[in-house]
N, C-alpha and C. Protein backbone atom coordinates (compact mmCIF):
# COMPACT_ATOMS: atom_id res chain seq x y z
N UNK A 1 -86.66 198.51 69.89
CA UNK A 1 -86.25 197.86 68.66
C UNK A 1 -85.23 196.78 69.03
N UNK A 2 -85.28 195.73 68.66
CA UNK A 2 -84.55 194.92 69.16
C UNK A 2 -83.14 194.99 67.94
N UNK A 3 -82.40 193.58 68.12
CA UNK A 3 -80.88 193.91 67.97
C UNK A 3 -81.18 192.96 66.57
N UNK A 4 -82.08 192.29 65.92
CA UNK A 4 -82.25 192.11 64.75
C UNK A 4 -82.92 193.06 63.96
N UNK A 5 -83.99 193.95 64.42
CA UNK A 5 -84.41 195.02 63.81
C UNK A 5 -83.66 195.79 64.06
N UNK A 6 -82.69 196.41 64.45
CA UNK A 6 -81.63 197.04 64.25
C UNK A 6 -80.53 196.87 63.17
N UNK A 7 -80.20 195.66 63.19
CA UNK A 7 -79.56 195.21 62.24
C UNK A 7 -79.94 194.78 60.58
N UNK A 8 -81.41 194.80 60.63
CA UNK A 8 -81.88 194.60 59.20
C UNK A 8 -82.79 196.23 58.56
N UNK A 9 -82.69 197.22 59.80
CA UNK A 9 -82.85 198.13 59.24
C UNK A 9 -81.58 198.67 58.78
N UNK A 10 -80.31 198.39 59.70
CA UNK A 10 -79.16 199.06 59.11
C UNK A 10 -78.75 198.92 57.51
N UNK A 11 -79.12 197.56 57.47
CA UNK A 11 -79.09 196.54 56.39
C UNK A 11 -79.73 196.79 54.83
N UNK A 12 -80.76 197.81 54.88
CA UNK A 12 -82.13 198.09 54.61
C UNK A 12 -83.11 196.67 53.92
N UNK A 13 -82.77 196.06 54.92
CA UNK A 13 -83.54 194.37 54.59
C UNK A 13 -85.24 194.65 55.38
N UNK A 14 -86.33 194.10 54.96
CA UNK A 14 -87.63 194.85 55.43
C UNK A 14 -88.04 193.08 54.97
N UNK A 15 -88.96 192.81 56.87
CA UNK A 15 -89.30 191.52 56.58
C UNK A 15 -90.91 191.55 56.43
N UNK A 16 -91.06 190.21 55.26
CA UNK A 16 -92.67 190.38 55.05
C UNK A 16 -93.56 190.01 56.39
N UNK A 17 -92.68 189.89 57.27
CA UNK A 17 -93.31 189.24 58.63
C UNK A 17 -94.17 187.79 57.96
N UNK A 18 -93.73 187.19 56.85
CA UNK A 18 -93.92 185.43 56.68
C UNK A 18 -93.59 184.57 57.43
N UNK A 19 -93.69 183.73 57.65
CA UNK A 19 -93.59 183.01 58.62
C UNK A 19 -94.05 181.63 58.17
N UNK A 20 -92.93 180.49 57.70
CA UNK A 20 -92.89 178.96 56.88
C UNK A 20 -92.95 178.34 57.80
N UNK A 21 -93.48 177.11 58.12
CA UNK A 21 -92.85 176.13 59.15
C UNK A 21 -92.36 174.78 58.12
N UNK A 22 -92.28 175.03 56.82
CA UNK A 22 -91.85 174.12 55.60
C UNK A 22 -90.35 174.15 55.50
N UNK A 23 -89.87 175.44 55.89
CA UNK A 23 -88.31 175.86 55.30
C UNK A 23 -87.72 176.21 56.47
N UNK A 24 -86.24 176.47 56.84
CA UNK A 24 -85.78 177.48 57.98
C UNK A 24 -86.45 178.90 57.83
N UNK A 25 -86.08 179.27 58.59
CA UNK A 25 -86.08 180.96 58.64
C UNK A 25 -84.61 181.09 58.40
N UNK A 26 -84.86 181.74 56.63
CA UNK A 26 -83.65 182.15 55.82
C UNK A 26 -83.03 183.51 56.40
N UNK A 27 -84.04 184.18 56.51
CA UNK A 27 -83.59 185.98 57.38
C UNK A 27 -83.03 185.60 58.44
N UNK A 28 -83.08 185.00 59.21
CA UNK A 28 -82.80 185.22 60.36
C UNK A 28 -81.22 184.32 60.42
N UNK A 29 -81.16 183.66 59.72
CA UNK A 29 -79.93 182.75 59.34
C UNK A 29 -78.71 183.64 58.85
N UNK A 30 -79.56 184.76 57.80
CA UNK A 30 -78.98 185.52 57.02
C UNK A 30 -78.23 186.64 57.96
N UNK A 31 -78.98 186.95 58.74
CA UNK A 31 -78.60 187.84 59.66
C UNK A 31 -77.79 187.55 60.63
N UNK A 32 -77.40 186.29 61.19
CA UNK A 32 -76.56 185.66 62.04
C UNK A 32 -75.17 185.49 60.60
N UNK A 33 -75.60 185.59 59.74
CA UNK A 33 -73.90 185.15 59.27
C UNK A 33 -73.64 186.33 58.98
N UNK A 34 -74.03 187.61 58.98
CA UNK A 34 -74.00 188.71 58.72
C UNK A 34 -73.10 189.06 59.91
N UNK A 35 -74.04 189.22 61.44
CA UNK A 35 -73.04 189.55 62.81
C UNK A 35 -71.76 188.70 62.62
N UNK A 36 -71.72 186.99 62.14
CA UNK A 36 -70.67 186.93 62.11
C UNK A 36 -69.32 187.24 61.64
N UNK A 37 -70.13 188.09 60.15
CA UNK A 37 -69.36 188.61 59.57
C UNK A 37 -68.44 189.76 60.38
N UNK A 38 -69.37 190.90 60.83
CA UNK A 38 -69.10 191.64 61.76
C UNK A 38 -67.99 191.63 62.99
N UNK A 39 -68.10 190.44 63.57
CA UNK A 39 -67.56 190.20 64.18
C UNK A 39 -65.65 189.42 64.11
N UNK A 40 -65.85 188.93 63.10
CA UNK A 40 -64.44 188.10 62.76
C UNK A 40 -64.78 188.59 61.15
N UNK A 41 -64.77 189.43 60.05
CA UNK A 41 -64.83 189.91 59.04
C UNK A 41 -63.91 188.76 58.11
N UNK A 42 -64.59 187.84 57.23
CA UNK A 42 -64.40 186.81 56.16
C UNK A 42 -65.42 186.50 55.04
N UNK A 43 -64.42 186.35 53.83
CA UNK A 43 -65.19 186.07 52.82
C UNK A 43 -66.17 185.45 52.95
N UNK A 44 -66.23 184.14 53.34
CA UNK A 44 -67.21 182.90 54.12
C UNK A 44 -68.30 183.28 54.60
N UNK A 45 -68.48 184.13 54.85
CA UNK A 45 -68.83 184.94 55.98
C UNK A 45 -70.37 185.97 55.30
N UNK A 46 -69.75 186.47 54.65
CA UNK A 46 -70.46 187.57 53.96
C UNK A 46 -70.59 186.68 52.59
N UNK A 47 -70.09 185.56 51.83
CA UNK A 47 -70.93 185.37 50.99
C UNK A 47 -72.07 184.10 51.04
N UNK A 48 -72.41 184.01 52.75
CA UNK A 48 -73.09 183.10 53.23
C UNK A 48 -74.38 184.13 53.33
N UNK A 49 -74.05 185.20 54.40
CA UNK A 49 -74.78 186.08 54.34
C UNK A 49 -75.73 186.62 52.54
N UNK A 50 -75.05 186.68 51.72
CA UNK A 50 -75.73 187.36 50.02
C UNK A 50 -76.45 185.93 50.03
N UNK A 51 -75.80 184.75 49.90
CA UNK A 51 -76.43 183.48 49.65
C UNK A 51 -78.30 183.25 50.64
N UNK A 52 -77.92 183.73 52.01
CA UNK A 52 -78.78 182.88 52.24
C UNK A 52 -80.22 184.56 52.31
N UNK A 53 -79.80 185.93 52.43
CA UNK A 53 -80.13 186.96 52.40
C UNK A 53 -81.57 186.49 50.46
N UNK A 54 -80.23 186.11 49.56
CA UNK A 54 -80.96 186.08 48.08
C UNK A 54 -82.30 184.92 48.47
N UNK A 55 -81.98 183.98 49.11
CA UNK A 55 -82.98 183.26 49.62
C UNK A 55 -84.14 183.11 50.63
N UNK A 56 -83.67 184.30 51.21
CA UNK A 56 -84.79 184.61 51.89
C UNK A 56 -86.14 185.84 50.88
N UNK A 57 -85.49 186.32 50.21
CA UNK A 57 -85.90 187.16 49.29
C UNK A 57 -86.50 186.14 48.50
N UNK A 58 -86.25 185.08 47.90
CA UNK A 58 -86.79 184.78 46.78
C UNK A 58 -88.07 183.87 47.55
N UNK A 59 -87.97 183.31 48.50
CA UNK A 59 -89.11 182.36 49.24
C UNK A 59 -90.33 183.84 49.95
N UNK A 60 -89.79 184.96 49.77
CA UNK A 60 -91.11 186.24 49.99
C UNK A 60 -91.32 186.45 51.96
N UNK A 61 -89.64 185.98 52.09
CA UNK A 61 -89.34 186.57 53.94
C UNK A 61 -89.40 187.81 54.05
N UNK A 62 -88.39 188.51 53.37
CA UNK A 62 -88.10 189.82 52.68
C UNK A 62 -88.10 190.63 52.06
N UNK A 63 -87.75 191.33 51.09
CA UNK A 63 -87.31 192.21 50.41
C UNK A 63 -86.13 193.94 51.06
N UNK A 64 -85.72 194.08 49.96
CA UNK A 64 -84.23 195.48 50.34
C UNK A 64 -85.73 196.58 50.05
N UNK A 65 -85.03 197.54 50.98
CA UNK A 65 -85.49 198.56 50.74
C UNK A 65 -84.99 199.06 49.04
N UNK A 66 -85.82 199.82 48.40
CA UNK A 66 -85.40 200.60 47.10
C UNK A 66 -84.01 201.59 47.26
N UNK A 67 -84.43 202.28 48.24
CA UNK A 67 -83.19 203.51 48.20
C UNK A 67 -82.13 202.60 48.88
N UNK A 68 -80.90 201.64 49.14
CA UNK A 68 -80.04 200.98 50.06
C UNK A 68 -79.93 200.01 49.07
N UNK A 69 -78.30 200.56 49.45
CA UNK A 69 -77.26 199.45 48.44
C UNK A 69 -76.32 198.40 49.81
N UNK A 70 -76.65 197.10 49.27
CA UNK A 70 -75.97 196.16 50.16
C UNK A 70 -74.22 196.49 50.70
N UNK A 71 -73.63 196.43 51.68
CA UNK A 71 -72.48 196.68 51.35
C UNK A 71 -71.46 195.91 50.80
């Protein structure tokens, strides 16, 4: 399992395995401001992560698991 599927299962983030070449890759963006969060813990930080996380969700990268509440 690698260290992004690690981190988006912790997450309970589940990718549609989509794949745009129109847009970035929002998940994976999402998930880097997330470690950064992790790493140096800031507002900035984590509401980059909800921002770009809601957008990967709404373009159909993603979806949350049902049972898992964001932290």
């Amino acid at each position: 399992m690698s260290k992004e599927e690690k981190l988006m299962y912790h997450l309970g983030i589940v990718s549609t395995g989509v794949q745009r070449s129109d847009m970035p890759d929002y998940l994976t963006i999402a998930l880097q401001w997330y470690e950064h969060y992790e790493s140096s813990p800031n507002n900035h930080s984590i509401n980059n992560y909800h921002h770009y996380i809601r957008l990967a969700e709404e373009f159909g990268l993603c979806y949350r698991s049902d049972d898992f509440t964001i932290p």
